[in-house]
C-alpha atoms as a PDB file:
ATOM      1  CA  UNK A   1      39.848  13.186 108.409  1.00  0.00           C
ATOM      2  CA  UNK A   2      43.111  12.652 110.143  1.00  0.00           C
ATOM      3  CA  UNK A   3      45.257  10.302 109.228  1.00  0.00           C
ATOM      4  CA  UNK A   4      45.541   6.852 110.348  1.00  0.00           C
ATOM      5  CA  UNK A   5      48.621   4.992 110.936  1.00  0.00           C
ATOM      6  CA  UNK A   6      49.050   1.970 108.885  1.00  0.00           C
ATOM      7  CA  UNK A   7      48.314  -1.592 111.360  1.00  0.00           C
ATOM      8  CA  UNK A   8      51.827  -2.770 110.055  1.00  0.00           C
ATOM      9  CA  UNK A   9      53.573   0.805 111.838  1.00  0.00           C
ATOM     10  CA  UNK A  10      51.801   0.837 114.966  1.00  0.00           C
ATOM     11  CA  UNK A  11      52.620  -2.593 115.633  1.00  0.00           C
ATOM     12  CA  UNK A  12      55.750  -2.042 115.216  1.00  0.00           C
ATOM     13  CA  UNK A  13      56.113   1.551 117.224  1.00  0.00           C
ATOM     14  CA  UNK A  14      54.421  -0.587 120.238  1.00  0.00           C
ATOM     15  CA  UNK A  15      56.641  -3.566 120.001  1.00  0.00           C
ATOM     16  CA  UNK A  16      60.105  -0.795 119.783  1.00  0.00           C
ATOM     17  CA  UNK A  17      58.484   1.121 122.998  1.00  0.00           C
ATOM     18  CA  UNK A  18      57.689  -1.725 124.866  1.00  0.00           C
ATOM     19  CA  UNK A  19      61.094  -3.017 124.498  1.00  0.00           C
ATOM     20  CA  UNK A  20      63.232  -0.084 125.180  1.00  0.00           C
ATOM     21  CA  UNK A  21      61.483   0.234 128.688  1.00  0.00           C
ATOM     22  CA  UNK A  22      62.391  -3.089 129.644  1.00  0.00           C
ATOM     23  CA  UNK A  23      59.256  -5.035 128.580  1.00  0.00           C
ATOM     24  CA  UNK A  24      58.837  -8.203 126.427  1.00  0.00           C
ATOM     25  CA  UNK A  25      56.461  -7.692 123.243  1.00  0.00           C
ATOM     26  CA  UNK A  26      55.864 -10.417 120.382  1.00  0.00           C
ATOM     27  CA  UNK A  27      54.232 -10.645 117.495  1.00  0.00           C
ATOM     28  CA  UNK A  28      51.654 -13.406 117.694  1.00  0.00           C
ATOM     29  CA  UNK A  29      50.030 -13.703 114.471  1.00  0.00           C
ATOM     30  CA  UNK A  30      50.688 -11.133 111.493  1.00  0.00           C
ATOM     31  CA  UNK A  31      48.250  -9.496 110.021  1.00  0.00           C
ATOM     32  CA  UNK A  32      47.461  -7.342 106.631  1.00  0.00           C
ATOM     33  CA  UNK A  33      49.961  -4.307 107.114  1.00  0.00           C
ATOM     34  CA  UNK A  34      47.552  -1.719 106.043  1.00  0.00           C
ATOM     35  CA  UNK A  35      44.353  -1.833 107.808  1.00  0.00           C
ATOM     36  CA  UNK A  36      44.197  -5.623 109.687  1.00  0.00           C
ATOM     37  CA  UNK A  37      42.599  -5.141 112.886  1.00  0.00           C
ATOM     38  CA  UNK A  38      44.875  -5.650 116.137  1.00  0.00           C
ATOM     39  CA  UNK A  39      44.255  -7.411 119.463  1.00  0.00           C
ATOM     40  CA  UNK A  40      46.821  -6.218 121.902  1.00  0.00           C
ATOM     41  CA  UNK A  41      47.084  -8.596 124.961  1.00  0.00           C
ATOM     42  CA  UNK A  42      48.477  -6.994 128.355  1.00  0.00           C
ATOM     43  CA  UNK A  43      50.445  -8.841 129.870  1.00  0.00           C
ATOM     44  CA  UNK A  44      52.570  -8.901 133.043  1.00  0.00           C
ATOM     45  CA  UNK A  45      55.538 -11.013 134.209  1.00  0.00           C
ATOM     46  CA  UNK A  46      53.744 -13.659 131.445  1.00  0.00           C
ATOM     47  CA  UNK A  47      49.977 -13.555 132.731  1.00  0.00           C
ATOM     48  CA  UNK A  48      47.666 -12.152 130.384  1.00  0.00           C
ATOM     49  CA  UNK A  49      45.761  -9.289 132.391  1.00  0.00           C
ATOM     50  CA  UNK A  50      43.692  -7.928 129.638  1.00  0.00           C
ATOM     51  CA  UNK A  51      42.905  -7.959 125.967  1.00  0.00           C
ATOM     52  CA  UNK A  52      42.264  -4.996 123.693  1.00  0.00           C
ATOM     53  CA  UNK A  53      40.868  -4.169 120.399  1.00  0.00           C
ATOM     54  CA  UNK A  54      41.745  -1.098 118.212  1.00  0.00           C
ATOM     55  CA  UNK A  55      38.470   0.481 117.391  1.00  0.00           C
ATOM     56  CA  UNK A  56      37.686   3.504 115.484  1.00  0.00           C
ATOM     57  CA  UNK A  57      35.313   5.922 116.739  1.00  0.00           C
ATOM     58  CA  UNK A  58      32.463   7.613 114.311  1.00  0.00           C
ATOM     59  CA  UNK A  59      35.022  10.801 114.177  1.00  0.00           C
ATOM     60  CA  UNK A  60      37.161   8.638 112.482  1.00  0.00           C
ATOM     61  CA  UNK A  61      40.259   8.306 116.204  1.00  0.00           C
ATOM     62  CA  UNK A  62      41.497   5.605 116.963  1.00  0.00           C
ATOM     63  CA  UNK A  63      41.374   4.216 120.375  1.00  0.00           C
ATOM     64  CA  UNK A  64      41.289   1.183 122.139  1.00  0.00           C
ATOM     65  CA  UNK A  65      38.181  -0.889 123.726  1.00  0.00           C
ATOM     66  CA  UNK A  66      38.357  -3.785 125.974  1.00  0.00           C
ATOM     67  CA  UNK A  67      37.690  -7.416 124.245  1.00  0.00           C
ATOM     68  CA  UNK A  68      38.545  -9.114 127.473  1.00  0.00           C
ATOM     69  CA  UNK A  69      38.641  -7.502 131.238  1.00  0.00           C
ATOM     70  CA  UNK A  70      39.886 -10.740 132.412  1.00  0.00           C
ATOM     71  CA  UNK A  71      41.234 -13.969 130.792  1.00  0.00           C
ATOM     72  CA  UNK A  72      42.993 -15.875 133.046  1.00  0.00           C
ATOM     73  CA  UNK A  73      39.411 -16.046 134.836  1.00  0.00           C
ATOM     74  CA  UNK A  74      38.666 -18.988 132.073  1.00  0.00           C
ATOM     75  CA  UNK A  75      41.490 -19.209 130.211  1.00  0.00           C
ATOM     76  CA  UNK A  76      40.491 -22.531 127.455  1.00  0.00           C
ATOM     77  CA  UNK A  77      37.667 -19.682 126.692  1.00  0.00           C
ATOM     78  CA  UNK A  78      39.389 -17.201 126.153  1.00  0.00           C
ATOM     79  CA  UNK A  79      41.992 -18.937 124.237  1.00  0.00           C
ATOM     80  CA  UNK A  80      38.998 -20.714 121.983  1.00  0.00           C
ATOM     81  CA  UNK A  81      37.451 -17.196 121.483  1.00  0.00           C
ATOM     82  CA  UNK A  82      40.919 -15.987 119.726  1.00  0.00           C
ATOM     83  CA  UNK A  83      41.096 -19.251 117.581  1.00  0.00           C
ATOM     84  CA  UNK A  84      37.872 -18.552 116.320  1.00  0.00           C
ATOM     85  CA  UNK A  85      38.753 -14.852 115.677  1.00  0.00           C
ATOM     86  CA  UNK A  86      42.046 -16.188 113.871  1.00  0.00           C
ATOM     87  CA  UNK A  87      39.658 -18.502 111.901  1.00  0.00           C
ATOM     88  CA  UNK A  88      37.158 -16.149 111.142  1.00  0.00           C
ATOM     89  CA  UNK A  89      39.730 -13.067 110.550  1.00  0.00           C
ATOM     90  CA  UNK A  90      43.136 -13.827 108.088  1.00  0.00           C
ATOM     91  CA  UNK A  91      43.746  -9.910 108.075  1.00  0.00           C
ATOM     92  CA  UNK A  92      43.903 -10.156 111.951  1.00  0.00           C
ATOM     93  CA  UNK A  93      46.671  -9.403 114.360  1.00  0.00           C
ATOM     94  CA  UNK A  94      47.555 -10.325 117.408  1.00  0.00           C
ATOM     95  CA  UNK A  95      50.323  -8.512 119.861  1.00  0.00           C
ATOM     96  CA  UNK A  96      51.725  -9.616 123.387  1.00  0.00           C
ATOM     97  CA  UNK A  97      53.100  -7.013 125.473  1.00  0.00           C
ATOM     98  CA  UNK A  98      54.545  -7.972 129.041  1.00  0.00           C
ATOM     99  CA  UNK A  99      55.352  -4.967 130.795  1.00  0.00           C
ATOM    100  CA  UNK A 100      53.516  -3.212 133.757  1.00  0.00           C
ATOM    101  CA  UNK A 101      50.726  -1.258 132.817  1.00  0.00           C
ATOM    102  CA  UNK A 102      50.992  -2.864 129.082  1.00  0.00           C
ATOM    103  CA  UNK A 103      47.487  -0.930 128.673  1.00  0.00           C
ATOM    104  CA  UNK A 104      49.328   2.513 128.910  1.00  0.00           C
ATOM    105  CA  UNK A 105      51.945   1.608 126.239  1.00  0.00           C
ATOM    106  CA  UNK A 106      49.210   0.835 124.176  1.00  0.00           C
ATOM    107  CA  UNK A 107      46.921   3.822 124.511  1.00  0.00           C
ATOM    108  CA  UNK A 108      50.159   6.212 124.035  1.00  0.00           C
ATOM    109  CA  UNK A 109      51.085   4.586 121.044  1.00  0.00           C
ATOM    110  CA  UNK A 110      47.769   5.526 119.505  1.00  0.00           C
ATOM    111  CA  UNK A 111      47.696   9.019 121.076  1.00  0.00           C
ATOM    112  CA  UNK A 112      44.521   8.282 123.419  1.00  0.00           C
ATOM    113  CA  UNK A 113      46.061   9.010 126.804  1.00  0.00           C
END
């Protein structure tokens, strides 16, 4: 088995590549640093595009699956399903990046691309 970054690094590795291209990421709500799970919403110029999970496949890689193809389509729903994720999840975290093509940061970071 191959080893897995910690939640706690690649957090941070997306948040310092993000950033030195230009973009905008936050940390929205931390999580456990070892093994939380992460939502990563995409986001450009401060609309949320698209919102991804990290999910491990049964070969034990890492990659990302979409949670939501498109939020701003109902956006009190999509906002109440991450509350009750937050509620339901203390271990949980949640990442904004704003940059063009936030999904490709994401995916690199990771090593599925």
């Amino acid at each position: 088995m191959t080893p897995r970054l910690t939640s706690a690094m690649l957090v941070s590795a997306m948040i310092r590549r993000v950033q030195a291209a230009g973009g905008f990421a936050a940390v929205l709500q931390r999580g456990d640093d070892q093994a939380g799970a992460i939502l990563v919403e995409c986001a450009d110029r401060g609309a949320t595009q698209l919102l991804l999970e990290r999910a491990t496949d049964l070969d034990g890689r890492d990659h990302w699956r979409m949670a939501d193809a498109d939020p701003a389509r109902d956006a009190d729903a999509y906002r109440q399903r991450l509350e009750r994720r937050r509620a339901s999840d203390r271990d949980l975290w949640i990442i904004e990046l704003d940059i063009a093509d936030a999904a490709r940061f994401a995916a690199e970071t990771i090593g599925t691309t």
